[in-house]
Protein backbone atom coordinates (compact mmCIF):
# COMPACT_ATOMS: atom_id res chain seq x y z
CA UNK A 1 0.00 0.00 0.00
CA UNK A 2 1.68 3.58 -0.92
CA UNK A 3 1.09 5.96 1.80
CA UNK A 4 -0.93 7.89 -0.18
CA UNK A 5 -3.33 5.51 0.32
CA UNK A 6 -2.85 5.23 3.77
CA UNK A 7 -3.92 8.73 4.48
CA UNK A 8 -6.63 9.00 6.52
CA UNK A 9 -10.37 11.15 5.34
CA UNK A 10 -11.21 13.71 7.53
CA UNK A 11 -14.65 14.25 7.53
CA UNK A 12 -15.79 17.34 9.65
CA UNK A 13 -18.55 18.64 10.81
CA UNK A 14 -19.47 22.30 10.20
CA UNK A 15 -21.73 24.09 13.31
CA UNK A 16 -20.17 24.00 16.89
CA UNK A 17 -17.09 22.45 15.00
CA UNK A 18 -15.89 24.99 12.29
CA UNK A 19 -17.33 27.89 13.66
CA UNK A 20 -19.14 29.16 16.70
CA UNK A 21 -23.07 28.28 15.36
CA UNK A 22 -24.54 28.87 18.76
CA UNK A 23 -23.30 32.49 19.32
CA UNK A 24 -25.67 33.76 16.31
CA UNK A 25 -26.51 30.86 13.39
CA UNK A 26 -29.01 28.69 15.56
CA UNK A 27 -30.73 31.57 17.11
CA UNK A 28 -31.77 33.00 13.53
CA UNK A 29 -32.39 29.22 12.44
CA UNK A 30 -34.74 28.86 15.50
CA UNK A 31 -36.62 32.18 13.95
CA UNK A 32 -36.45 30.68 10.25
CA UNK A 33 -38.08 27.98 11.13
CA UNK A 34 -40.74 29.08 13.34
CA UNK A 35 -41.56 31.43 10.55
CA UNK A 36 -41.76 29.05 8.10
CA UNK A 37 -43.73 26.18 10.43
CA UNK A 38 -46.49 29.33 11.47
CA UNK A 39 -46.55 30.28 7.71
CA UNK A 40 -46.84 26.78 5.85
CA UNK A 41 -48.87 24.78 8.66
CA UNK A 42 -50.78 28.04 9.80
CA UNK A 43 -49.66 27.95 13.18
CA UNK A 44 -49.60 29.98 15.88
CA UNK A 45 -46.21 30.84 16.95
CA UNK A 46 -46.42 29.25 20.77
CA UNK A 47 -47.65 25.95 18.26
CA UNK A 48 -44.57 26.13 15.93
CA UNK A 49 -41.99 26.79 18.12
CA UNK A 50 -43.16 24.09 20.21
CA UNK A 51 -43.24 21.51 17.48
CA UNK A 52 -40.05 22.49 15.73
CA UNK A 53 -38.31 21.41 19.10
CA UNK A 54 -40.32 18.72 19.63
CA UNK A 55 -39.59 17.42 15.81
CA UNK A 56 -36.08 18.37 16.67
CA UNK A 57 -35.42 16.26 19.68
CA UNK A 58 -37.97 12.76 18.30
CA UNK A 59 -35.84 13.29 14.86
CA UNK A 60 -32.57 14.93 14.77
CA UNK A 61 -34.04 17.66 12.37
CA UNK A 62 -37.04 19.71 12.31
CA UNK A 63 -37.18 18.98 8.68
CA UNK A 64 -37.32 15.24 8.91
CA UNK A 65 -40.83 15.82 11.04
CA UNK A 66 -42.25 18.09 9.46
CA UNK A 67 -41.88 15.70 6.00
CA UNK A 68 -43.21 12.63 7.60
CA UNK A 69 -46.34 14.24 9.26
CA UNK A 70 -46.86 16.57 7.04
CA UNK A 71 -45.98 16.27 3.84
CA UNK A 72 -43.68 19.55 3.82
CA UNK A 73 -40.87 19.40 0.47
CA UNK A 74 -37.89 19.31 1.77
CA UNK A 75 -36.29 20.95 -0.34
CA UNK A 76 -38.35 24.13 -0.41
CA UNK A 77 -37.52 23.72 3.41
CA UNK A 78 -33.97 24.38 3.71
CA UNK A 79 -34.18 26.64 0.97
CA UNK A 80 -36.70 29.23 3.00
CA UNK A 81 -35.33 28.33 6.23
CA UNK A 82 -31.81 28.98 5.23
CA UNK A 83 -31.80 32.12 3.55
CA UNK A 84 -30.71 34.22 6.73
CA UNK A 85 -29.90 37.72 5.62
CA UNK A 86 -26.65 38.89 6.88
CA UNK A 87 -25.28 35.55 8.16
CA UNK A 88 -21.95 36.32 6.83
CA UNK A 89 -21.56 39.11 9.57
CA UNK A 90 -22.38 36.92 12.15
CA UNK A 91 -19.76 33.93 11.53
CA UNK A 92 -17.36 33.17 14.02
CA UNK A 93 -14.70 30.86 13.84
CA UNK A 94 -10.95 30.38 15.09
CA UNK A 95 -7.97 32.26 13.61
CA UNK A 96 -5.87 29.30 13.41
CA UNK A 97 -7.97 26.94 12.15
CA UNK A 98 -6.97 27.14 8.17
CA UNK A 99 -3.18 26.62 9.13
CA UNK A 100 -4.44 23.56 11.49
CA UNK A 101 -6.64 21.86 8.30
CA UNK A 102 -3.92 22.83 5.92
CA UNK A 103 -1.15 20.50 7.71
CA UNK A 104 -3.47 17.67 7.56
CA UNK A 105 -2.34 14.83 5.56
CA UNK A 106 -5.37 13.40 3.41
CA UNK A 107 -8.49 13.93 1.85
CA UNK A 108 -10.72 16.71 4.12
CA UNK A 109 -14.24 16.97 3.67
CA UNK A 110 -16.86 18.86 5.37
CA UNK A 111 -20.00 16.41 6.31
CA UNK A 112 -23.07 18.60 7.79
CA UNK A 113 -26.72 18.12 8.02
CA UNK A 114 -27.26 21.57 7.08
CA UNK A 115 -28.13 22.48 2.94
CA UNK A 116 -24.73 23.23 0.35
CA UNK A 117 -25.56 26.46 0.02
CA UNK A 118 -25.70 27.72 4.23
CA UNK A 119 -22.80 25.74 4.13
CA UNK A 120 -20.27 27.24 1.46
CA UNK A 121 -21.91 30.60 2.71
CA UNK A 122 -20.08 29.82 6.39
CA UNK A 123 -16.95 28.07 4.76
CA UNK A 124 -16.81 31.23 2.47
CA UNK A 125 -17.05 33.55 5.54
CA UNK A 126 -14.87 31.55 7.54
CA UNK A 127 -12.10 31.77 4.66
CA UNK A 128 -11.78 27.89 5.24
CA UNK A 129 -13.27 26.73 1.51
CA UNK A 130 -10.29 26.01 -0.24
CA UNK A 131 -9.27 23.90 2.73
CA UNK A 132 -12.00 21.07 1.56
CA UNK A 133 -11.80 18.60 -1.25
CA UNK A 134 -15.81 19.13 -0.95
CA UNK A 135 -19.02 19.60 0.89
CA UNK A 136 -20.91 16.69 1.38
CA UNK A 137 -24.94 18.16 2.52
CA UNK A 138 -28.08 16.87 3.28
CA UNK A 139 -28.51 17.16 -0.01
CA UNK A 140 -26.61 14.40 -0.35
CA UNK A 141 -27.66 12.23 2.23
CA UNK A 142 -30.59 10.35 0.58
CA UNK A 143 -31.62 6.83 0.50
CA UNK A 144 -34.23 4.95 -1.99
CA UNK A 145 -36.01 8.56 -1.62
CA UNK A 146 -35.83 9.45 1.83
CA UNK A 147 -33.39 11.42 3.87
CA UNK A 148 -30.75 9.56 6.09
CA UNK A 149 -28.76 12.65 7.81
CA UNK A 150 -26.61 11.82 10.53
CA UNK A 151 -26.39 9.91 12.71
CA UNK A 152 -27.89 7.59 10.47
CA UNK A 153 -25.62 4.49 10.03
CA UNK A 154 -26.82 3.71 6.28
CA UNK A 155 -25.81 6.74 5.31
CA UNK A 156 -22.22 6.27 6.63
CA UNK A 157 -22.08 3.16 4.86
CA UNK A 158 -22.88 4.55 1.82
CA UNK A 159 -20.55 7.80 2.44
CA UNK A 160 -17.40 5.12 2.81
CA UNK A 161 -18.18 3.62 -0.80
CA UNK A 162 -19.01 6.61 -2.59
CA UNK A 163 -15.30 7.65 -1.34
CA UNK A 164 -13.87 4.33 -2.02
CA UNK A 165 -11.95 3.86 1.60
CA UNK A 166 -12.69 1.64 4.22
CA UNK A 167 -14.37 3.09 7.35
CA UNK A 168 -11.04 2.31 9.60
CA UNK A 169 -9.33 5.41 7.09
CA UNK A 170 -11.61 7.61 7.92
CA UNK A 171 -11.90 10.20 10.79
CA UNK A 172 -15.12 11.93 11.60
CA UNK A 173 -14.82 15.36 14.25
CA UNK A 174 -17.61 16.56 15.45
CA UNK A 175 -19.19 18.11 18.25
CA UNK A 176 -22.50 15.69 18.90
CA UNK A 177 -21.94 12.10 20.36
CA UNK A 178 -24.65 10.34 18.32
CA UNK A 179 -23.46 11.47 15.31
CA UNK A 180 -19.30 10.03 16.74
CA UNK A 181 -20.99 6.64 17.84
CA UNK A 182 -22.91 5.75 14.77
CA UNK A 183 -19.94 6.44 13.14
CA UNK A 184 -17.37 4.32 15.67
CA UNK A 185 -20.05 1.33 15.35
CA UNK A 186 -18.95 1.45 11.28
CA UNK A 187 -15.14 1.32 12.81
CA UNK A 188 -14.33 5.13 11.80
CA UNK A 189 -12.47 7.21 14.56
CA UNK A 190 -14.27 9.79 16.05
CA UNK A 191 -13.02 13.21 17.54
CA UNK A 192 -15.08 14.95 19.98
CA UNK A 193 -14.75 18.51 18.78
CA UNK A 194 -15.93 20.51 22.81
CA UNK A 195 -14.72 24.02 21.82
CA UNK A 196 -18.18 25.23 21.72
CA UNK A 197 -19.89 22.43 23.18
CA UNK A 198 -20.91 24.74 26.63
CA UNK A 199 -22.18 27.46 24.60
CA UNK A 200 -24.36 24.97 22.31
CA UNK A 201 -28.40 25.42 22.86
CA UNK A 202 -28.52 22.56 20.72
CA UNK A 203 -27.80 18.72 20.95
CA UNK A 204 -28.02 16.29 23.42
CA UNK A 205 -24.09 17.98 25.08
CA UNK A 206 -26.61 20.72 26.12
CA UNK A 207 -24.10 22.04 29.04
CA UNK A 208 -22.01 19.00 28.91
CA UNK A 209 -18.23 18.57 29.47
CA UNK A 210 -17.42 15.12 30.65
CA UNK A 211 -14.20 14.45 32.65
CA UNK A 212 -13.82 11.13 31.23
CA UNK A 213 -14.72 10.81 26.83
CA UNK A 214 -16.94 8.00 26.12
CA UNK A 215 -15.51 4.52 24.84
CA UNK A 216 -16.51 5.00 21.27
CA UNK A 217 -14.42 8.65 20.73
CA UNK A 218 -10.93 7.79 20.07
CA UNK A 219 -9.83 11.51 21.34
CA UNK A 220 -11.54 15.24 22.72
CA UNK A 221 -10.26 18.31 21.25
CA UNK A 222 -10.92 22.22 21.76
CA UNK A 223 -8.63 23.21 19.08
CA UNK A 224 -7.77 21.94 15.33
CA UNK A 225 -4.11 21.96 16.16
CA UNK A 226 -5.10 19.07 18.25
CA UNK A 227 -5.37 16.82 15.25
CA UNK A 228 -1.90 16.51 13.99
CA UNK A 229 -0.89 14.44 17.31
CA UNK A 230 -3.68 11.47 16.93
């Protein structure tokens, strides 16, 4: 084996690992969404703020509920929901963090939930897209017509032959434990990304910082540098 080919994927996850979503990105999410629930469903907006979060937590995305029960596109979803006017000037990220991704050996990819277009629109802001071989989206993540985001294992499956390496090569950092132990079932390492993770109003880390990592993350990190010594 050359050790090209023994360079390991880096697949990263984009809010509360790139960049700082909860100090601005969620909150005008949150408002997106509750707009477009009350709009499309005709909702009050005690009623659709209440069943985006509820959708949220039974699912892993609003979206995902609000297709199944009913019958919202998804597509037109993230498109309305993600529009957020002047989310450029709210991006935060780390000034070190293009140096840290740039001295990583391998293929880098970011892998988020969220739609391409939010995404390169953070990337761009961040000054962190030419640091990525690509952007793998939600977009991307469906199955015989359905959506499988993370922390769904099928779609890790497929993600591992559509970039022809076995799971073991690849290296997932991230911020939400579901999403690393779906992935460490599959035999991928996981990094538990915890720079934001006490800030975050979102995920099941909600206030979180455990003294001892769980069994299925190979290694904790609050800073990219980190990387280069696992």
């Amino acid at each position: 084996m050359t050790r090209a080919a023994r360079r390991p994927v880096w697949l990263f996850d984009l809010d509360n690992t790139l960049h700082d979503a909860s100090r601005a990105a969620f909150g005008m999410l949150d408002v997106s969404m509750n707009a477009y629930i009350e709009r499309e469903l005709q909702l009050p907006a005690p009623q659709a703020d209440a069943l985006r979060r509820d959708y949220w937590r039974r699912y892993g995305a609003t979206m995902l509920g609000l297709v199944r029960h009913h019958g919202v596109d998804a597509r037109h979803f993230l498109h309305h929901t993600h529009l957020l006017p002047g989310l450029e000037d709210h991006v935060e990220g780390h000034a070190h963090d293009k140096a840290a991704l740039r001295r990583l050996p391998g293929r880098k990819y970011v892998l988020t939930n969220a739609p391409a277009r939010y995404a390169r629109r953070v990337l761009g802001a961040l000054g962190l897209a030419r640091c990525f071989d690509g952007v793998i989206s939600i977009e991307q993540m469906r199955m015989f017509g359905q959506f499988r985001p993370k922390p769904d294992r099928r779609m890790f499956q497929a993600l591992v032959a559509r970039l022809r390496v076995p799971a073991t090569r690849c290296v997932l950092v991230e911020d939400t434990l579901a999403h690393q132990k779906a992935a460490r079932q599959l035999g991928m390492r996981t990094v538990w990304m915890q720079r934001y993770v006490r800030r975050s109003s979102h995920g099941p880390e909600v206030g979180v910082y455990l003294h001892r990592k769980p069994t299925y993350v190979h290694a904790r990190i609050r800073s990219l540098q980190k990387l280069r010594r696992l």
